[in-house]
PDB file of N, CA and C in Angstrom:
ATOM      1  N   UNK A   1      22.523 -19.445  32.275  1.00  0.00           N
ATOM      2  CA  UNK A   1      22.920 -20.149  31.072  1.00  0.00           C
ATOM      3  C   UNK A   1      22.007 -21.362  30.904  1.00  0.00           C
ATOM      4  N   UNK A   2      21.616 -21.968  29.440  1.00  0.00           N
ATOM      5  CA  UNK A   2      20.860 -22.792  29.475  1.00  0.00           C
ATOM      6  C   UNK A   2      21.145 -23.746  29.142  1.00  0.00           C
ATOM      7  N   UNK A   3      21.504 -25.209  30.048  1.00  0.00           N
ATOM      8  CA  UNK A   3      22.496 -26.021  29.429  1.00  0.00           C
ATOM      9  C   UNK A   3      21.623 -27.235  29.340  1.00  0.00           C
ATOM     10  N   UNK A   4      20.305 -27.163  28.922  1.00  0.00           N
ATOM     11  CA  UNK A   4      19.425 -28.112  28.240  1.00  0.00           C
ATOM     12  C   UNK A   4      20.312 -28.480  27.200  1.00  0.00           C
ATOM     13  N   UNK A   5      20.255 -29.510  26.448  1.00  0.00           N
ATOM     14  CA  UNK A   5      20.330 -29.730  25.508  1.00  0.00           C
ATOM     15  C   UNK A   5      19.167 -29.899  24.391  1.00  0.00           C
ATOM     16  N   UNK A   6      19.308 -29.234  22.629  1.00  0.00           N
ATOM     17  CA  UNK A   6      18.082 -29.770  22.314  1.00  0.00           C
ATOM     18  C   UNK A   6      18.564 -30.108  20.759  1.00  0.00           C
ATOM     19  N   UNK A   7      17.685 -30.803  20.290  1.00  0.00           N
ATOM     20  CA  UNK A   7      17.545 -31.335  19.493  1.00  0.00           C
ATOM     21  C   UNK A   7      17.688 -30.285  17.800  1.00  0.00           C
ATOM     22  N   UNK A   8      18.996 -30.570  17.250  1.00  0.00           N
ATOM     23  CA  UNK A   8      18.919 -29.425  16.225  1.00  0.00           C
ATOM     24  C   UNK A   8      19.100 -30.291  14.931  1.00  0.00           C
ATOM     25  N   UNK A   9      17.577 -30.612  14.219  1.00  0.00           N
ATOM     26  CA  UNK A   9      17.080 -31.283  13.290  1.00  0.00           C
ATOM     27  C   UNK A   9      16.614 -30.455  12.143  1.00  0.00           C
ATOM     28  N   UNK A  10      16.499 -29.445  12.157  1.00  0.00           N
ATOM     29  CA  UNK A  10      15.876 -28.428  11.431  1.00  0.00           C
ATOM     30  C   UNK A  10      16.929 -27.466  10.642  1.00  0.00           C
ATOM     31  N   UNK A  11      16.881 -27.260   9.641  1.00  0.00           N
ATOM     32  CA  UNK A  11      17.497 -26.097   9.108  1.00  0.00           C
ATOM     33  C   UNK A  11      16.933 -25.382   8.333  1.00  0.00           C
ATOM     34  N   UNK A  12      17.514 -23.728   8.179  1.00  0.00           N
ATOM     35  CA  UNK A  12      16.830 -22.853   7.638  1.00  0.00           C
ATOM     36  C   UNK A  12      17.780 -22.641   6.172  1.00  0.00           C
ATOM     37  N   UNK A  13      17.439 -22.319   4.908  1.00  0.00           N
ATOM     38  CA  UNK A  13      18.368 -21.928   4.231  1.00  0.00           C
ATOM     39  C   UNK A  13      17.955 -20.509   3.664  1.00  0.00           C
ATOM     40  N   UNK A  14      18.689 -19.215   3.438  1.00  0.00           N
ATOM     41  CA  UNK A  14      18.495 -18.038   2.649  1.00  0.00           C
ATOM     42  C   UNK A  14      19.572 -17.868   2.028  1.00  0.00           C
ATOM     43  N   UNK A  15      18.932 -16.612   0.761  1.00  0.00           N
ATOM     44  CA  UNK A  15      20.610 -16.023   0.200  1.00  0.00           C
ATOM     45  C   UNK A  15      19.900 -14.219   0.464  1.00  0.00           C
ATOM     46  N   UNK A  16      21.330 -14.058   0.453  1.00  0.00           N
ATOM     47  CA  UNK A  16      21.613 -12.489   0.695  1.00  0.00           C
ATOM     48  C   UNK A  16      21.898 -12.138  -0.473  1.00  0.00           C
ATOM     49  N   UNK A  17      22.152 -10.964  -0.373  1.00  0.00           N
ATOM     50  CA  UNK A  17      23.003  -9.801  -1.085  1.00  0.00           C
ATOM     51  C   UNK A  17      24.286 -10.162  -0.312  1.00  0.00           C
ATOM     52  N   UNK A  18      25.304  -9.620  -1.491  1.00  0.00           N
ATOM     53  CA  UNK A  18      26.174  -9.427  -0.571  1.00  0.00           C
ATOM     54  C   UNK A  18      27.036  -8.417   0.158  1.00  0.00           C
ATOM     55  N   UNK A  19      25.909  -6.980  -0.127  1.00  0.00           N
ATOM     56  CA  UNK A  19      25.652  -5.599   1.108  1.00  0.00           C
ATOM     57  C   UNK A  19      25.232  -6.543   2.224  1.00  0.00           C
ATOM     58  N   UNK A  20      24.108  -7.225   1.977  1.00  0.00           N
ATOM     59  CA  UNK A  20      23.416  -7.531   3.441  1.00  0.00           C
ATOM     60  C   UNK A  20      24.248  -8.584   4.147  1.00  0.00           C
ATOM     61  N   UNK A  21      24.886  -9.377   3.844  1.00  0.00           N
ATOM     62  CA  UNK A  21      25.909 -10.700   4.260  1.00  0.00           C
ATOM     63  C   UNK A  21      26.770  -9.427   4.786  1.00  0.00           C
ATOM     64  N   UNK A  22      27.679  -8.345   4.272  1.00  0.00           N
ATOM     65  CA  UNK A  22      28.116  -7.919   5.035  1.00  0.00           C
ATOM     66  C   UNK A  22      27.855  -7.107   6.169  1.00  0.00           C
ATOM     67  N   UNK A  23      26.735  -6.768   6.047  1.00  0.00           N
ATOM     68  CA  UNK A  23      25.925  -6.216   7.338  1.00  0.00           C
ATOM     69  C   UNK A  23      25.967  -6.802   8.764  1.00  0.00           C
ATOM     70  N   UNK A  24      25.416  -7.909   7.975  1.00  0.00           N
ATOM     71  CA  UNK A  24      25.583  -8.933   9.386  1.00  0.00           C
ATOM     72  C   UNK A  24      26.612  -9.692   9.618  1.00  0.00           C
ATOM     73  N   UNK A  25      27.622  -9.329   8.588  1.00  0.00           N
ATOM     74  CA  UNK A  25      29.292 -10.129   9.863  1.00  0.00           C
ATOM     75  C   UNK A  25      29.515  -9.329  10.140  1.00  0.00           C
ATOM     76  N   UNK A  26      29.397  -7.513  10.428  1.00  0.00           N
ATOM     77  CA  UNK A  26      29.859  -6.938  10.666  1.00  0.00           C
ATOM     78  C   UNK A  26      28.985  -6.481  12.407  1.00  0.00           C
ATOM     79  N   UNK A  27      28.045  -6.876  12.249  1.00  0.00           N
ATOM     80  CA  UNK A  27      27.367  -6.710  13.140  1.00  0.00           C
ATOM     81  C   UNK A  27      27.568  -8.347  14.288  1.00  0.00           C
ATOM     82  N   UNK A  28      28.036  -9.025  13.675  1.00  0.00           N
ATOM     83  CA  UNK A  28      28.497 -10.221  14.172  1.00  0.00           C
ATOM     84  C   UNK A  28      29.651  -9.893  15.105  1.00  0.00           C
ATOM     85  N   UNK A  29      30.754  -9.575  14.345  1.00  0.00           N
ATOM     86  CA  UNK A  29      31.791  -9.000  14.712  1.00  0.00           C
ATOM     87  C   UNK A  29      31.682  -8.290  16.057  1.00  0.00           C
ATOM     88  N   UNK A  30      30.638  -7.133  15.891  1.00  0.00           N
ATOM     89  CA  UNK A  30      30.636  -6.194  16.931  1.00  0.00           C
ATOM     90  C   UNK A  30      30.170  -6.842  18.241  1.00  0.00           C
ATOM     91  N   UNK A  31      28.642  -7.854  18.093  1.00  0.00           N
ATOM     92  CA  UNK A  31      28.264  -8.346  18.873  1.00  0.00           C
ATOM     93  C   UNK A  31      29.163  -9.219  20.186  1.00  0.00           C
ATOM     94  N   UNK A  32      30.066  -9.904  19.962  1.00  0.00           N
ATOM     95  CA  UNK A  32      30.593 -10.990  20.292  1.00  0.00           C
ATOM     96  C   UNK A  32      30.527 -12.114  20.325  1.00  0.00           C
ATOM     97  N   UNK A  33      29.100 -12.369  19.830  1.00  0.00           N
ATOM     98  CA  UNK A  33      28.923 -13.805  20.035  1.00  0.00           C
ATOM     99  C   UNK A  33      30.158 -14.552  19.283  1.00  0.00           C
ATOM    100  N   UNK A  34      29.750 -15.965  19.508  1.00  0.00           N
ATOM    101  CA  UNK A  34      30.764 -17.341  19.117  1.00  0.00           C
ATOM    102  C   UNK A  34      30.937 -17.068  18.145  1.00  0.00           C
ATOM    103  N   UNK A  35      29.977 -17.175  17.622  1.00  0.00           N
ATOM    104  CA  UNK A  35      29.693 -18.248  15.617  1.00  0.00           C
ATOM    105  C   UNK A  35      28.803 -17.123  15.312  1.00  0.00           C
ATOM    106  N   UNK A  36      28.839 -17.359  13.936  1.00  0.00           N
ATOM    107  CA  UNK A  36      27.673 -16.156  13.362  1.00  0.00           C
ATOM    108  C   UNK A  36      26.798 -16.727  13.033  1.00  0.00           C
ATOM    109  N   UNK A  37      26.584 -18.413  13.197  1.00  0.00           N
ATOM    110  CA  UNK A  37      25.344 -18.891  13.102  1.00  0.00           C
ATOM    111  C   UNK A  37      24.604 -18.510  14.415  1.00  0.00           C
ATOM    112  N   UNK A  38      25.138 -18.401  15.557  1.00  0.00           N
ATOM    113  CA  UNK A  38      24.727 -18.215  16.978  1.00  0.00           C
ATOM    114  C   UNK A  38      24.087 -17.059  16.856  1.00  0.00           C
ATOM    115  N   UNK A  39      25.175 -15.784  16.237  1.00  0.00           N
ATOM    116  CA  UNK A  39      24.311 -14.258  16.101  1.00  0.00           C
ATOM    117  C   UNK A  39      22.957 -14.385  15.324  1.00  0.00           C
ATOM    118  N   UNK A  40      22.834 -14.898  14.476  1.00  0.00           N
ATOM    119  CA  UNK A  40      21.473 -15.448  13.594  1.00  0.00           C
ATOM    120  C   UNK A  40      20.822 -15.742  14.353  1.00  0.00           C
ATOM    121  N   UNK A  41      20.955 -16.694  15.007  1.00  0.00           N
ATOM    122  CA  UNK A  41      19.874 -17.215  15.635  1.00  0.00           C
ATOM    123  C   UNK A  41      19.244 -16.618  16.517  1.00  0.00           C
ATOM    124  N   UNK A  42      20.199 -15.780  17.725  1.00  0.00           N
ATOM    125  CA  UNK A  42      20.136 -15.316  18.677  1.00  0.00           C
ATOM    126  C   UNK A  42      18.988 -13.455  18.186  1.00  0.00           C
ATOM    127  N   UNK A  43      19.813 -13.000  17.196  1.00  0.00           N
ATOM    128  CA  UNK A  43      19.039 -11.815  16.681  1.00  0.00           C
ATOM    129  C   UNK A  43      17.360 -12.533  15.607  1.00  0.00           C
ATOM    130  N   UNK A  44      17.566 -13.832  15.288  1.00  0.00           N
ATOM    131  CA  UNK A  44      16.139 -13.907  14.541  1.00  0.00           C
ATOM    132  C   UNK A  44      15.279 -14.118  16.210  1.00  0.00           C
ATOM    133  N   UNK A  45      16.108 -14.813  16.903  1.00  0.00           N
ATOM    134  CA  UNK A  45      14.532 -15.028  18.126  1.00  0.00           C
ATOM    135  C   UNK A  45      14.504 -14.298  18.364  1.00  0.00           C
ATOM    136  N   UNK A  46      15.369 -12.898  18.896  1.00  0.00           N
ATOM    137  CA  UNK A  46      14.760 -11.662  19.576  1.00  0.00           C
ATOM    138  C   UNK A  46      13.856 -10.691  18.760  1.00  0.00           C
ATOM    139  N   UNK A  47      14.155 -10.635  17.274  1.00  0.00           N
ATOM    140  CA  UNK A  47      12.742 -10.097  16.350  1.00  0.00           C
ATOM    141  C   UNK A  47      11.727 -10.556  16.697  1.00  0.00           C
ATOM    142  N   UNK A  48      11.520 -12.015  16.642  1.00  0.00           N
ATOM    143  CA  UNK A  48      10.738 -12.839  16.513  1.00  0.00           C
ATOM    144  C   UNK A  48       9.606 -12.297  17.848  1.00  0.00           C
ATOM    145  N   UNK A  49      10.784 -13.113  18.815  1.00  0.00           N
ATOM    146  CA  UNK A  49       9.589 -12.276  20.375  1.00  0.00           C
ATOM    147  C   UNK A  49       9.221 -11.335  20.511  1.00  0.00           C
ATOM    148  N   UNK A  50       9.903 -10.197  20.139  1.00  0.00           N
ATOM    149  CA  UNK A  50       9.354  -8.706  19.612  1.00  0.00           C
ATOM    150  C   UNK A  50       7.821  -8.862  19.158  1.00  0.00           C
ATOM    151  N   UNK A  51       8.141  -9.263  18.109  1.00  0.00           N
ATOM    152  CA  UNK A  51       6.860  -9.317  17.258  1.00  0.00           C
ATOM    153  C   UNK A  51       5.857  -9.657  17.650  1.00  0.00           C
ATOM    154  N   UNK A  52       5.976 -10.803  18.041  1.00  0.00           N
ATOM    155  CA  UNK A  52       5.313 -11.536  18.908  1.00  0.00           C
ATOM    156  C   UNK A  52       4.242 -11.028  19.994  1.00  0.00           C
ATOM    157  N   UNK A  53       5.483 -10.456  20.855  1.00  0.00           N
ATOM    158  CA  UNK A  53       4.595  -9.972  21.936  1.00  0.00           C
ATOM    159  C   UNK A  53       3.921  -8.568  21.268  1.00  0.00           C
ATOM    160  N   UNK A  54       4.382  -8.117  20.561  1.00  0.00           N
ATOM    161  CA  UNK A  54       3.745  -6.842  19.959  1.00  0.00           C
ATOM    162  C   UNK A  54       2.413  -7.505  19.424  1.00  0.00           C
ATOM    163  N   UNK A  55       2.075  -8.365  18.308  1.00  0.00           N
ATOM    164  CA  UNK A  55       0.824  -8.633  18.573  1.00  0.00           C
ATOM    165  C   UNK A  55      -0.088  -9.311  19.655  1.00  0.00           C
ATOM    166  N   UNK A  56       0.776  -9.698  20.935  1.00  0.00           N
ATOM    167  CA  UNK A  56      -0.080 -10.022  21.449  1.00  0.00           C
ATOM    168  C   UNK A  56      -0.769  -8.793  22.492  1.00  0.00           C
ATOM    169  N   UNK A  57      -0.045  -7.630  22.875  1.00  0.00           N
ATOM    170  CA  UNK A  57      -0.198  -6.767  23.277  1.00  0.00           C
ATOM    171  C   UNK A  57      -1.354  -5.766  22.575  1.00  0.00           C
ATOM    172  N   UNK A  58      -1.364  -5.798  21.513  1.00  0.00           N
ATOM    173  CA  UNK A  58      -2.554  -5.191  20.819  1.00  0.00           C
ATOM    174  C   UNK A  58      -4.060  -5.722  20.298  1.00  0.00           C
ATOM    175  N   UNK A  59      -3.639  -7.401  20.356  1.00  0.00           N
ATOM    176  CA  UNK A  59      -5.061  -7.970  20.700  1.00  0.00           C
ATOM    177  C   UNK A  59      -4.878  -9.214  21.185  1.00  0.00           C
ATOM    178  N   UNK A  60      -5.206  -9.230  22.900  1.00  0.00           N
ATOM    179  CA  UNK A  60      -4.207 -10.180  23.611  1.00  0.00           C
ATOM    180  C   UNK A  60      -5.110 -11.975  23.698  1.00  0.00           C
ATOM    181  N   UNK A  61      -6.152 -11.977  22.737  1.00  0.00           N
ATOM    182  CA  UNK A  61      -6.962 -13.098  23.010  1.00  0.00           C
ATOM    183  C   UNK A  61      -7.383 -13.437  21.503  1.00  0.00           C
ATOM    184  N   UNK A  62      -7.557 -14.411  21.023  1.00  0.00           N
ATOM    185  CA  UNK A  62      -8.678 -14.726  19.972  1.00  0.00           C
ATOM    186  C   UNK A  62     -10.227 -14.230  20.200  1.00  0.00           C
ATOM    187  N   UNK A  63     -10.931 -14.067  21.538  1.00  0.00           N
ATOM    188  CA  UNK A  63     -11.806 -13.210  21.597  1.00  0.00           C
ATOM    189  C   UNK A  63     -11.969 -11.641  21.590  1.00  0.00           C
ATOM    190  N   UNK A  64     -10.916 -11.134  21.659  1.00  0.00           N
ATOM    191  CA  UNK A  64     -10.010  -9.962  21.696  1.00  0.00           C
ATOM    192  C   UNK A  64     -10.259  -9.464  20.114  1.00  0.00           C
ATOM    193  N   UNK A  65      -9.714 -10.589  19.541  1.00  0.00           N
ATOM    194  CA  UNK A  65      -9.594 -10.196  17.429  1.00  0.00           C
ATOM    195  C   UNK A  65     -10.598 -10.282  17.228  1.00  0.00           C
ATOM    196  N   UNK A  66     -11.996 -11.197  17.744  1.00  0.00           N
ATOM    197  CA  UNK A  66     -13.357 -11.313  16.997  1.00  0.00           C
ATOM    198  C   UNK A  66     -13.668 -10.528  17.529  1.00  0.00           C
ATOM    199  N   UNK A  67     -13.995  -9.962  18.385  1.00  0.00           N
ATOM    200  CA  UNK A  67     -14.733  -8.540  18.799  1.00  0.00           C
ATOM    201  C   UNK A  67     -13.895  -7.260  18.098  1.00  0.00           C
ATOM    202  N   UNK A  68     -12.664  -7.455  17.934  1.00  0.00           N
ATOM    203  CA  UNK A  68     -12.375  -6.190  17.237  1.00  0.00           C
ATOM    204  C   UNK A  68     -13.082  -6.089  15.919  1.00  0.00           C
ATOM    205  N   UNK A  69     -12.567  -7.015  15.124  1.00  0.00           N
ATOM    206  CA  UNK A  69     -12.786  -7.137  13.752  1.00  0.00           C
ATOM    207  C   UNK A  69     -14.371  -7.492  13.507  1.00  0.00           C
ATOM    208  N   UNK A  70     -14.942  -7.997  14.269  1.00  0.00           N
ATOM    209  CA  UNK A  70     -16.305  -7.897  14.145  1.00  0.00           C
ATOM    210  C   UNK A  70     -16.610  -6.651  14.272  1.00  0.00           C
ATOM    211  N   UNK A  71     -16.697  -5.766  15.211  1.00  0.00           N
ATOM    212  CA  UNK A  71     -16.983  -4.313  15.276  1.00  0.00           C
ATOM    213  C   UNK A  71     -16.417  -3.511  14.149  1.00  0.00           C
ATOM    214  N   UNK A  72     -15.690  -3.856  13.563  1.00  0.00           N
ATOM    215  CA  UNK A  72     -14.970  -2.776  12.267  1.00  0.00           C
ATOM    216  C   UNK A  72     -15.640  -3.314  11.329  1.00  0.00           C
ATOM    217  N   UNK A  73     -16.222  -4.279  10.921  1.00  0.00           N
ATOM    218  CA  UNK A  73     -16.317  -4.414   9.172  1.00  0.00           C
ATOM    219  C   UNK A  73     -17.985  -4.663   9.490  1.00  0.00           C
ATOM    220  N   UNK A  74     -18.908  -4.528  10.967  1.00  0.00           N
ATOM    221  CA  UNK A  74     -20.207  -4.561  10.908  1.00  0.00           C
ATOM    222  C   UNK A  74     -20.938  -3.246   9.965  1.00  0.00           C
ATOM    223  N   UNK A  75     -22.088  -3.424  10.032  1.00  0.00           N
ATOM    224  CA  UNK A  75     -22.788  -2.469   9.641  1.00  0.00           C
ATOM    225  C   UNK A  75     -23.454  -1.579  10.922  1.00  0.00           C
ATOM    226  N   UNK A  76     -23.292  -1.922  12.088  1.00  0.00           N
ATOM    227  CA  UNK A  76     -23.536  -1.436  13.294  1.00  0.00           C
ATOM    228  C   UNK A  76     -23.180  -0.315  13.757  1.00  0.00           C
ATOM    229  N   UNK A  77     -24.112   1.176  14.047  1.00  0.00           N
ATOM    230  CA  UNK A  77     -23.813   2.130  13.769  1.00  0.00           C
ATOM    231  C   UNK A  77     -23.645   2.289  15.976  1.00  0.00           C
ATOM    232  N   UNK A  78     -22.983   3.046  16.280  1.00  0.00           N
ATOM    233  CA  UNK A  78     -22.041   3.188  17.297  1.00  0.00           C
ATOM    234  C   UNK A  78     -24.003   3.720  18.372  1.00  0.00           C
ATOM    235  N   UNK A  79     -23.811   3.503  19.528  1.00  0.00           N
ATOM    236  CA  UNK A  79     -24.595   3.679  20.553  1.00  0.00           C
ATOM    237  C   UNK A  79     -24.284   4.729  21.265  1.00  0.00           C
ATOM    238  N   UNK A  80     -25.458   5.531  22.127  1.00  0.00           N
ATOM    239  CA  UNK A  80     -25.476   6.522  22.434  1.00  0.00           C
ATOM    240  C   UNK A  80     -24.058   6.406  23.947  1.00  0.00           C
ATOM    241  N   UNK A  81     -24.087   5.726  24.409  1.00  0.00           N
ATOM    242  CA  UNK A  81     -22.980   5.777  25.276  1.00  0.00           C
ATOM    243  C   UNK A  81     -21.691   6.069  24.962  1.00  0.00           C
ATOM    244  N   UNK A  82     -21.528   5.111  23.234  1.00  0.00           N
ATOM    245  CA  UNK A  82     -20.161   5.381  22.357  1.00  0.00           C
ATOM    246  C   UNK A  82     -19.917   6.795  22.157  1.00  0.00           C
ATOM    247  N   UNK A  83     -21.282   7.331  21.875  1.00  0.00           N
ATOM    248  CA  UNK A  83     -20.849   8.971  20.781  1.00  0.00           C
ATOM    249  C   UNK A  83     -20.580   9.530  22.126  1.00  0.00           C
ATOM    250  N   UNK A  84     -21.555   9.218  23.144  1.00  0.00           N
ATOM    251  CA  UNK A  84     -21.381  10.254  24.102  1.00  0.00           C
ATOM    252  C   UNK A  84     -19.526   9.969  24.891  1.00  0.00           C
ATOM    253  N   UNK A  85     -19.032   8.988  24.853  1.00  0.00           N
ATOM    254  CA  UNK A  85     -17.650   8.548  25.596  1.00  0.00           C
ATOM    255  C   UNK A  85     -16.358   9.443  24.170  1.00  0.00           C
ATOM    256  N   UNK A  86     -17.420   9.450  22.905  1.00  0.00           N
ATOM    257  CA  UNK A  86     -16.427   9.803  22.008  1.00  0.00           C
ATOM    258  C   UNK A  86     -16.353  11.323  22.087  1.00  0.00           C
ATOM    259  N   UNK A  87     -17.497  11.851  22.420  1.00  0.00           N
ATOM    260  CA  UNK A  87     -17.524  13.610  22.569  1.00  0.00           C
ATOM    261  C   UNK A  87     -16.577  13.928  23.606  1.00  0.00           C
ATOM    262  N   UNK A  88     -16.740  13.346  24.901  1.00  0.00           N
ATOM    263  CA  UNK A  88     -16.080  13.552  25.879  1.00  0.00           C
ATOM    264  C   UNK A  88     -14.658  13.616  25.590  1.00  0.00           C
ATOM    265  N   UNK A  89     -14.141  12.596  24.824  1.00  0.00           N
ATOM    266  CA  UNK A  89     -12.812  12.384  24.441  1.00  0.00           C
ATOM    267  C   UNK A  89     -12.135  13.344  23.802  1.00  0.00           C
ATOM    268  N   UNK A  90     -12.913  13.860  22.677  1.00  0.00           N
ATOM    269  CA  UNK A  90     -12.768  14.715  21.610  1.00  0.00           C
ATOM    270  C   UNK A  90     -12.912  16.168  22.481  1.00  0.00           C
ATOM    271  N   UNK A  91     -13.595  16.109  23.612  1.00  0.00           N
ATOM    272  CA  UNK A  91     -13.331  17.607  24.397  1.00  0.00           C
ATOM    273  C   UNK A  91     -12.072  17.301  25.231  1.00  0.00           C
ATOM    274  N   UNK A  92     -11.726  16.660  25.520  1.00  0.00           N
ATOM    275  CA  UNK A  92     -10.612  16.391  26.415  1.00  0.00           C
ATOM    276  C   UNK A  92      -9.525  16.797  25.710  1.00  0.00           C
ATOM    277  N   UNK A  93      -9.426  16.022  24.332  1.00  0.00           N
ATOM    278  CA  UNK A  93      -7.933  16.287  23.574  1.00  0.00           C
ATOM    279  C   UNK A  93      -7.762  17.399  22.727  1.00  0.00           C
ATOM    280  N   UNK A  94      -9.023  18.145  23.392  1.00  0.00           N
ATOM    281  CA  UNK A  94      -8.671  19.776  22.349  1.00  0.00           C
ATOM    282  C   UNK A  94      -8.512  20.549  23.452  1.00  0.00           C
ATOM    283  N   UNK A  95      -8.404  20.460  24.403  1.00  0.00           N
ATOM    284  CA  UNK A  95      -7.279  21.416  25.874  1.00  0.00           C
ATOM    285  C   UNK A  95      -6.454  21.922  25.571  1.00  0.00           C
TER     286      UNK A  95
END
């Protein structure tokens, strides 16, 4: 349990539908939490880190994104090691 205390200066405001408002007391409900501000919160950070780590998992550096994205939008046509690692590949996944 995390019994920091912190500082809650910030607020968020949205509007729903009110299909989607009932979505989520109902999913409130099920959850258990306290308060359904708690379920909010608790289900926006776990998207959030999701996400999160999902992009960081697919390009885990800022040198990571410039070498990707540099290589995709160059005019730089692929090297004989590439075609040859890409043939290989392309025989592999037709087994």
């Amino acid at each position: 349990m995390n019994l920091r205390q912190t500082s809650k200066d910030e607020r968020i405001e949205i509007r729903v539908s009110s299909e989607d408002k009932g979505i989520f007391q109902r999913a409130h409900e099920l959850s258990g939490e306290r308060t359904f501000t708690a379920f909010i919160i608790n289900v926006l950070k776990d998207k959030s880190r999701e996400i999160i780590e999902k992009n960081n998992r697919i390009l885990a550096t800022d040198r990571d994104r410039r070498i990707f994205f540099e290589s995709i939008f160059s005019d730089q046509q692929p090297n004989e090691t590439l075609r040859e690692a890409a043939g290989r590949y392309k025989k592999h996944i037709r087994r």
